[in-house]
C-alpha atoms as a PDB file:
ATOM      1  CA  UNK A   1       0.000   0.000   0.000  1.00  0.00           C
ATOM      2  CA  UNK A   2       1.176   3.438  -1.075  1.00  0.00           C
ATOM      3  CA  UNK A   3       0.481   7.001   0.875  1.00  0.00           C
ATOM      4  CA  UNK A   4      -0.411   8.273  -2.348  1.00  0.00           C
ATOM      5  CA  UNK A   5      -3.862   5.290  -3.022  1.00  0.00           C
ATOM      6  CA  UNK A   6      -5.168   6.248   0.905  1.00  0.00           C
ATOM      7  CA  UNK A   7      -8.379   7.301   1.283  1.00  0.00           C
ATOM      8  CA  UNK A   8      -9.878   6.848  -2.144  1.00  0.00           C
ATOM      9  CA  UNK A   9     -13.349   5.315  -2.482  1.00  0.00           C
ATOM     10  CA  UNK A  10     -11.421   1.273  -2.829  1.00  0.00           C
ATOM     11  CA  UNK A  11     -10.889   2.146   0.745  1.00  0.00           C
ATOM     12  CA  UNK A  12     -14.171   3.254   1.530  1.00  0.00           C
ATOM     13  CA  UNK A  13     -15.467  -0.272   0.079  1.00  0.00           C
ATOM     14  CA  UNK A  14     -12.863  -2.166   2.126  1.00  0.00           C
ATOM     15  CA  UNK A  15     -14.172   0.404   5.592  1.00  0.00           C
ATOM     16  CA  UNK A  16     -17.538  -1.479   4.840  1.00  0.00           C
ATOM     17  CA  UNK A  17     -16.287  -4.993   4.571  1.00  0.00           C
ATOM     18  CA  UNK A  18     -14.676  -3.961   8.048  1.00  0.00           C
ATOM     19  CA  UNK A  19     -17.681  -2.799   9.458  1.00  0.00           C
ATOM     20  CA  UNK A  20     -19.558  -6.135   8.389  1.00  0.00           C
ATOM     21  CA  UNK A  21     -16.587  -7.722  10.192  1.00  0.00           C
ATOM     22  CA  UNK A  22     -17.741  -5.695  13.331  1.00  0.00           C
ATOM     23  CA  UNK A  23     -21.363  -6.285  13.504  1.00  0.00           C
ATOM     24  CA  UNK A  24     -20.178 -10.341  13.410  1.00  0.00           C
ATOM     25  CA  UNK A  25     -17.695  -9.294  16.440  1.00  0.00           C
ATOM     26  CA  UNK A  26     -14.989 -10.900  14.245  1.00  0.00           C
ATOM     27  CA  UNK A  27     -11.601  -8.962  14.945  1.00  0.00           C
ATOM     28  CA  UNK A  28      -9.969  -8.236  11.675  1.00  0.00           C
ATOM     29  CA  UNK A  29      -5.768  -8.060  11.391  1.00  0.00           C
ATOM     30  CA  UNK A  30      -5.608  -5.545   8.442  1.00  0.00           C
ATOM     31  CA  UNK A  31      -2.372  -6.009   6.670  1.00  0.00           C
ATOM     32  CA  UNK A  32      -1.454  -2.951   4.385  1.00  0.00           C
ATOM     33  CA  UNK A  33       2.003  -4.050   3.243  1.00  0.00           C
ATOM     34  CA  UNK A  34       3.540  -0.739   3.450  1.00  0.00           C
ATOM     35  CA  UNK A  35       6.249  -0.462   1.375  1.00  0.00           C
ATOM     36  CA  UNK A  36       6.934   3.992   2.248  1.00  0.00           C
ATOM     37  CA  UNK A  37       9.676   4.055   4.851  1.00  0.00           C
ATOM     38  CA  UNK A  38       6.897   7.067   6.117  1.00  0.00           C
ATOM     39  CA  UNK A  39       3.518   4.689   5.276  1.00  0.00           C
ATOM     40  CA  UNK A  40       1.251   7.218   7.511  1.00  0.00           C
ATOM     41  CA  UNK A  41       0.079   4.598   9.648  1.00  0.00           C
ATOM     42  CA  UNK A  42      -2.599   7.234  11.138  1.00  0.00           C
ATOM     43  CA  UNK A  43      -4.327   8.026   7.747  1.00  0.00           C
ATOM     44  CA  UNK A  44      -5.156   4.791   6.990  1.00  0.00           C
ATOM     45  CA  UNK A  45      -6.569   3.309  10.322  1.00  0.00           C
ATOM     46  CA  UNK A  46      -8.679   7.183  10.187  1.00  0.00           C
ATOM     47  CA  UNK A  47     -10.056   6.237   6.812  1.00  0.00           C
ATOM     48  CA  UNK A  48     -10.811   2.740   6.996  1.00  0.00           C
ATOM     49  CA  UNK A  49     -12.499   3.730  10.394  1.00  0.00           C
ATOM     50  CA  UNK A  50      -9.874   0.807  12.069  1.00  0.00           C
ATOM     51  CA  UNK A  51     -11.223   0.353  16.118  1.00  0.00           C
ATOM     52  CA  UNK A  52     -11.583  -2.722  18.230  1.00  0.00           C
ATOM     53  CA  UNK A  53     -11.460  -5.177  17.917  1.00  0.00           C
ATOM     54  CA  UNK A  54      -9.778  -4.382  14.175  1.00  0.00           C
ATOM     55  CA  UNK A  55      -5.880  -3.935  14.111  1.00  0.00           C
ATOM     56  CA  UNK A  56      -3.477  -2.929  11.510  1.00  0.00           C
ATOM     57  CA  UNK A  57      -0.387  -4.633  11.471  1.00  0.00           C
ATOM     58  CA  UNK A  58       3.023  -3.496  10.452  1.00  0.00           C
ATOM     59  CA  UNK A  59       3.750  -0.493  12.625  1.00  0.00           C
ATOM     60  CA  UNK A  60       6.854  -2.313  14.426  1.00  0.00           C
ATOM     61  CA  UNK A  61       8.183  -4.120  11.591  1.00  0.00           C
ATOM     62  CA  UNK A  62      10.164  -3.498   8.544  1.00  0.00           C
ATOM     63  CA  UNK A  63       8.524  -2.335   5.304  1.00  0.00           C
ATOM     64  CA  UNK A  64       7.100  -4.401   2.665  1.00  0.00           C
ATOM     65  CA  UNK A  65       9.919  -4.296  -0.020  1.00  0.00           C
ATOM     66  CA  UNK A  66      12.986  -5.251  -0.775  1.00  0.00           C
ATOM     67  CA  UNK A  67      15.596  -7.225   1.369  1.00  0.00           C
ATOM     68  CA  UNK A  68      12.967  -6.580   3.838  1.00  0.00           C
ATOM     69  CA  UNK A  69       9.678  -8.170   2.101  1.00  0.00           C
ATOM     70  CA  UNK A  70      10.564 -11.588   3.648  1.00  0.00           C
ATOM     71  CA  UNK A  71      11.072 -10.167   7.010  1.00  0.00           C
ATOM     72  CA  UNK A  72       7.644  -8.270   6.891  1.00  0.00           C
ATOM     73  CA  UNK A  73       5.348 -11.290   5.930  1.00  0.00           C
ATOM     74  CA  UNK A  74       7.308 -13.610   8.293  1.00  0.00           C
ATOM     75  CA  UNK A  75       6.297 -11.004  10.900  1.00  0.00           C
ATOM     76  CA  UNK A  76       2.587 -11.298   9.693  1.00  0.00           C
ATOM     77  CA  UNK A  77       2.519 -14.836   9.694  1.00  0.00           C
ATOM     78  CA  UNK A  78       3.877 -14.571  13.739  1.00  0.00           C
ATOM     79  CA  UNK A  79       0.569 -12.441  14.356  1.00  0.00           C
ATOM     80  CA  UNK A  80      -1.577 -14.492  12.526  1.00  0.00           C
ATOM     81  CA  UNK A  81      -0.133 -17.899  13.960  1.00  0.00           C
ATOM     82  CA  UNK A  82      -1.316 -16.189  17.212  1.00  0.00           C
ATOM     83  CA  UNK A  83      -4.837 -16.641  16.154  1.00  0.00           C
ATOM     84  CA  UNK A  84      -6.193 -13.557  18.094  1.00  0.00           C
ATOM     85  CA  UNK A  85      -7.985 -12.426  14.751  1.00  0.00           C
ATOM     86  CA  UNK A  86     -10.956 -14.426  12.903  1.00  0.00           C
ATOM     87  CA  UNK A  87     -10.504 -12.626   9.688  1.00  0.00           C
ATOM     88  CA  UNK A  88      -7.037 -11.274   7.973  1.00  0.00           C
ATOM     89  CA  UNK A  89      -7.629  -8.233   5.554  1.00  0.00           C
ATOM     90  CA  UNK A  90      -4.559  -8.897   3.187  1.00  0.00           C
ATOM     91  CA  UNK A  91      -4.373  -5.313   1.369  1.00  0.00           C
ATOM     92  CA  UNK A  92      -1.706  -5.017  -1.174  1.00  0.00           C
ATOM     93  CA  UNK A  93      -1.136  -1.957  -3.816  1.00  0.00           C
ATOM     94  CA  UNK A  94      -2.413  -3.634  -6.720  1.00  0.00           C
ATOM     95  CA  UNK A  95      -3.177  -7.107  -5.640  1.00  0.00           C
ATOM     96  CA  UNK A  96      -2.023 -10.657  -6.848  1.00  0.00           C
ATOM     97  CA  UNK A  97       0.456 -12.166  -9.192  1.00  0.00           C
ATOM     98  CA  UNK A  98       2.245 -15.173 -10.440  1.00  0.00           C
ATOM     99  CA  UNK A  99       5.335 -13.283 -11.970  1.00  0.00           C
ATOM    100  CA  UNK A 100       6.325 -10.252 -10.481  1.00  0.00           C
ATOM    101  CA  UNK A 101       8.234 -11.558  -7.453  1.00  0.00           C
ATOM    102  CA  UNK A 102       9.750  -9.255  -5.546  1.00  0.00           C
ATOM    103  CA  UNK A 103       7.603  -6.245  -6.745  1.00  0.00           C
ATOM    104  CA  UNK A 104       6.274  -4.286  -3.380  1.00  0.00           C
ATOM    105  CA  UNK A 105       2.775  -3.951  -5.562  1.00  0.00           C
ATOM    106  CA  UNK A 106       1.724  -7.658  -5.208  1.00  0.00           C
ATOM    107  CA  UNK A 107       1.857 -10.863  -3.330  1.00  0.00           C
ATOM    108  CA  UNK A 108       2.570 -14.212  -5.309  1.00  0.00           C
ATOM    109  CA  UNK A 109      -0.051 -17.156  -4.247  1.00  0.00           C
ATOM    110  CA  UNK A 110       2.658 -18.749  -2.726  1.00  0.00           C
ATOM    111  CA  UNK A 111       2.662 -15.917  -0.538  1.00  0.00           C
ATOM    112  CA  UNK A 112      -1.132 -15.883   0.583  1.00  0.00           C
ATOM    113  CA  UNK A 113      -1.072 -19.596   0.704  1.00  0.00           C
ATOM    114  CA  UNK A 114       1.708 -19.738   3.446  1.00  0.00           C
ATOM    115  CA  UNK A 115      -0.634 -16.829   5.585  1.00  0.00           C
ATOM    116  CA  UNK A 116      -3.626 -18.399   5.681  1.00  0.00           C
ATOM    117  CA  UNK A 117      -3.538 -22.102   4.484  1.00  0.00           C
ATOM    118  CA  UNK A 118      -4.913 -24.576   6.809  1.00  0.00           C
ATOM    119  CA  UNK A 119      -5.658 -22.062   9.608  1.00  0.00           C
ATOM    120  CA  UNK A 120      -9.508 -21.600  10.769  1.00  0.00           C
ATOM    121  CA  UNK A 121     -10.014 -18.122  10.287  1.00  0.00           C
ATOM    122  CA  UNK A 122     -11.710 -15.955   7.299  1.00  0.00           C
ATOM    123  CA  UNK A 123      -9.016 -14.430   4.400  1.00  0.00           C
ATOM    124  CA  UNK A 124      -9.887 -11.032   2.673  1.00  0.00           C
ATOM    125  CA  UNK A 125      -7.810  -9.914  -0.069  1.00  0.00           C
ATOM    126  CA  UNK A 126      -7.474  -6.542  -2.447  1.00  0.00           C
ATOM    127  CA  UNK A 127      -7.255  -7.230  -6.322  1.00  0.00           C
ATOM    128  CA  UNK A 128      -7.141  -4.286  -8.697  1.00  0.00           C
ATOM    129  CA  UNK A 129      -8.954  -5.024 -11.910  1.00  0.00           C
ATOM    130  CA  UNK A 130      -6.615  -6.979 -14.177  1.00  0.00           C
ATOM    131  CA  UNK A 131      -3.590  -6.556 -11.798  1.00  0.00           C
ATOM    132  CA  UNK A 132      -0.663  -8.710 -12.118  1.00  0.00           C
ATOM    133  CA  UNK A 133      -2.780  -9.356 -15.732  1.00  0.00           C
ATOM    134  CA  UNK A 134      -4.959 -11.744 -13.288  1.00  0.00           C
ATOM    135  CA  UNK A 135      -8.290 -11.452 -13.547  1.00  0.00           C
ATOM    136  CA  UNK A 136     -11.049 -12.228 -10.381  1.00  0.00           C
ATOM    137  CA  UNK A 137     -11.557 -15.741 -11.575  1.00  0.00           C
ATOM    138  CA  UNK A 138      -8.175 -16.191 -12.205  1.00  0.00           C
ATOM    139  CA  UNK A 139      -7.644 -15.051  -8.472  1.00  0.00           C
ATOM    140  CA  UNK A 140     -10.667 -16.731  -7.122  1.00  0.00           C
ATOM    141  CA  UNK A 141      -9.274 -20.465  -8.710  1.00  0.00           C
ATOM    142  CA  UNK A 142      -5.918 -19.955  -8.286  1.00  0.00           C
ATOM    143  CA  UNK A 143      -6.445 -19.357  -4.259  1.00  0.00           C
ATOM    144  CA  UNK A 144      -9.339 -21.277  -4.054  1.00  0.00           C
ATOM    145  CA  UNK A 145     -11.168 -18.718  -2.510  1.00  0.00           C
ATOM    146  CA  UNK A 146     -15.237 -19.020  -1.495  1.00  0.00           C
ATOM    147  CA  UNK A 147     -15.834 -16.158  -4.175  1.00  0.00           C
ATOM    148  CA  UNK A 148     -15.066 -12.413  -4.510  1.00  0.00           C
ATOM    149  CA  UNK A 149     -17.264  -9.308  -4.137  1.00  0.00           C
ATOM    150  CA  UNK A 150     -16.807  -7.067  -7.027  1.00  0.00           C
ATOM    151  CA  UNK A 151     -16.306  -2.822  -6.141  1.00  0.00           C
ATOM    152  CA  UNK A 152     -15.891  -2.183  -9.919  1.00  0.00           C
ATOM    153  CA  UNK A 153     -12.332  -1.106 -10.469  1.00  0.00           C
ATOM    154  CA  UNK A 154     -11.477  -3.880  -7.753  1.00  0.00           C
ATOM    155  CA  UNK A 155     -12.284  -6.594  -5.765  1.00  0.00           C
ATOM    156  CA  UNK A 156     -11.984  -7.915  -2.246  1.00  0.00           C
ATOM    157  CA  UNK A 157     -11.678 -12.112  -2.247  1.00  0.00           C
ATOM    158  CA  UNK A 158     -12.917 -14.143   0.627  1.00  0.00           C
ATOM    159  CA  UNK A 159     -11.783 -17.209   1.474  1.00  0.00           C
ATOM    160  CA  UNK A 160     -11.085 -19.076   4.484  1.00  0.00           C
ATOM    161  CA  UNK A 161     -12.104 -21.868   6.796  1.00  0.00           C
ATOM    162  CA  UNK A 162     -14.734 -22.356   9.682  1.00  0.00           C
ATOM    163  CA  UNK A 163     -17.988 -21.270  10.287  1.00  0.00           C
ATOM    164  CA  UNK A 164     -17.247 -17.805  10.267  1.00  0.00           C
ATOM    165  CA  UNK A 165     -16.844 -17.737   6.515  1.00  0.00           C
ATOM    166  CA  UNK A 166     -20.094 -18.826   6.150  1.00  0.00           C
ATOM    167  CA  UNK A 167     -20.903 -15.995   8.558  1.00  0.00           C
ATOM    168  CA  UNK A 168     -19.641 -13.315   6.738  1.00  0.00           C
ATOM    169  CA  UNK A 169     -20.397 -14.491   3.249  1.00  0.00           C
ATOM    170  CA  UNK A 170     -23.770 -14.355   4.691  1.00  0.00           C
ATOM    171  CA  UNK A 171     -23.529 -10.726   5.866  1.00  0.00           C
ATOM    172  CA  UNK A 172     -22.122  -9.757   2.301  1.00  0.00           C
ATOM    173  CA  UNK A 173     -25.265 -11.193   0.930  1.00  0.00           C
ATOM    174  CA  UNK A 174     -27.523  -9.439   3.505  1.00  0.00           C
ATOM    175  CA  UNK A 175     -25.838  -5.839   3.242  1.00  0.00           C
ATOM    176  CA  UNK A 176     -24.220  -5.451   0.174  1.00  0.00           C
ATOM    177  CA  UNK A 177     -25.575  -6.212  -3.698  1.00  0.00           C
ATOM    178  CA  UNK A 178     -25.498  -9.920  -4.034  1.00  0.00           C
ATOM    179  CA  UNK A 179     -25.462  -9.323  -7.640  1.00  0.00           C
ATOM    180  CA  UNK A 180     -22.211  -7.974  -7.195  1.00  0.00           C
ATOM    181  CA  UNK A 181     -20.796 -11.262  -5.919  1.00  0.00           C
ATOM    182  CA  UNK A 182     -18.360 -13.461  -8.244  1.00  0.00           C
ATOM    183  CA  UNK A 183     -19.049 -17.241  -7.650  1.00  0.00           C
ATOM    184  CA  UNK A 184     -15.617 -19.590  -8.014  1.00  0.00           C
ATOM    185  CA  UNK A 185     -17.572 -21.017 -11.264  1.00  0.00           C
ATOM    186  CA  UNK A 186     -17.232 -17.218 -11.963  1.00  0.00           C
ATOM    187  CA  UNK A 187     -20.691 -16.639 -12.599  1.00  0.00           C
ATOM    188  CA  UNK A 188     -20.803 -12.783 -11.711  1.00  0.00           C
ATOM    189  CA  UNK A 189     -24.209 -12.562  -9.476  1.00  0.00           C
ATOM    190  CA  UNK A 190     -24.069 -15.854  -7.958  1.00  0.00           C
ATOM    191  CA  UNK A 191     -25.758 -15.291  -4.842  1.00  0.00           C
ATOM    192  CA  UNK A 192     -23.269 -15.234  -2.093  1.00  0.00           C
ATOM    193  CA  UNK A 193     -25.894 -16.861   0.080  1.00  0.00           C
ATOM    194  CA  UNK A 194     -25.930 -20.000  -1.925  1.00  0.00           C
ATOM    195  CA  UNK A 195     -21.879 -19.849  -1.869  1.00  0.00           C
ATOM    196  CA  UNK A 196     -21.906 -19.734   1.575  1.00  0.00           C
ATOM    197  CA  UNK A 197     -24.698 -22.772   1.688  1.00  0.00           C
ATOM    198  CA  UNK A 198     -21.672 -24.917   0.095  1.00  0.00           C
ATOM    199  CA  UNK A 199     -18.900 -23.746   1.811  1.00  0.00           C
ATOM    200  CA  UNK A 200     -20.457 -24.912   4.837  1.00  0.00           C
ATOM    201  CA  UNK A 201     -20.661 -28.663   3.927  1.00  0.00           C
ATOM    202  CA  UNK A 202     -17.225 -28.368   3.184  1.00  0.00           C
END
């Protein structure tokens, strides 16, 4: 995440994802992967309206590029392996890709994989439209994710494990356009309630 992106109306979608988050009482680790030596920290908790029992992550650890990118998400995976947070809000520049390794603007799939595989908690993640020259379904299959709810220039994915998924999904479908919702068939208006009903005989 770049100074420069805060507060535009992506983040106001992402505030309302958080605020769904809320209403479930499901504490939310926010992950902006700064990679500005003077990320302002203040702005972005302010705009995404971050309280309890939401936290950002990353004040106290190196930046998200660089020698230091490996440093950075083995400090994230240290908070999430702590399991104090249902849902992880993964919020990259751009989003997801398979070949720009190394580039602060994206995590690879390997990446996400190693943050949230096999752990019982809910997964969000940013995707610019086309980033990384991935599309949602692209994104959605190659994460395996539950679906993805589409802002328009982006989209947040949601994955994850554990009845709280199902939970949230569920919220998605009850406050937000359900027609907006991308299915892992990628069936753009799949309702997300019907997602959810499979996700929770999985």
């Amino acid at each position: 995440m770049r100074n420069k992106h805060i507060g535009d109306s992506l983040d106001l979608a992402k505030r309302r994802l958080l605020e769904i988050a809320g209403s479930l009482n499901l504490g939310t680790l926010i992950a902006p992967l700064p990679c500005q030596r003077d990320f302002q920290f203040d702005l972005y908790e302010r705009v995404l309206g971050v309280e309890a029992p939401h936290l950002v992550h990353g004040r106290n650890t190196v930046r998200f590029s660089g020698r230091n990118r490996s440093q950075h998400l083995n400090d994230l995976d240290a908070a999430v392996q702590k399991g104090a947070y249902m849902v992880v809000l993964l919020d990259p520049d751009s989003g997801l890709s398979e070949d720009r390794q190394g580039d602060s603007r994206y995590l690879s799939p390997v990446e996400v994989r190693h943050l949230v595989d096999g752990r019982l908690l809910t997964w969000l993640l940013y995707h610019h439209q086309s980033a990384g020259r991935l599309s949602y379904d692209d994104v959605i299959g190659l994460l395996g994710a539950a679906g993805a709810y589409n802002f328009g220039k982006a989209a947040v994915v949601v994955g994850g494990q554990g009845e709280q998924t199902v939970r949230f999904i569920d919220a998605i479908s009850d406050s937000l356009n359900p027609n907006r919702w991308i299915s892992p068939m990628g069936a753009a208006g799949a309702n997300p309630g019907l997602v959810a009903d499979v996700w929770r005989h999985r």
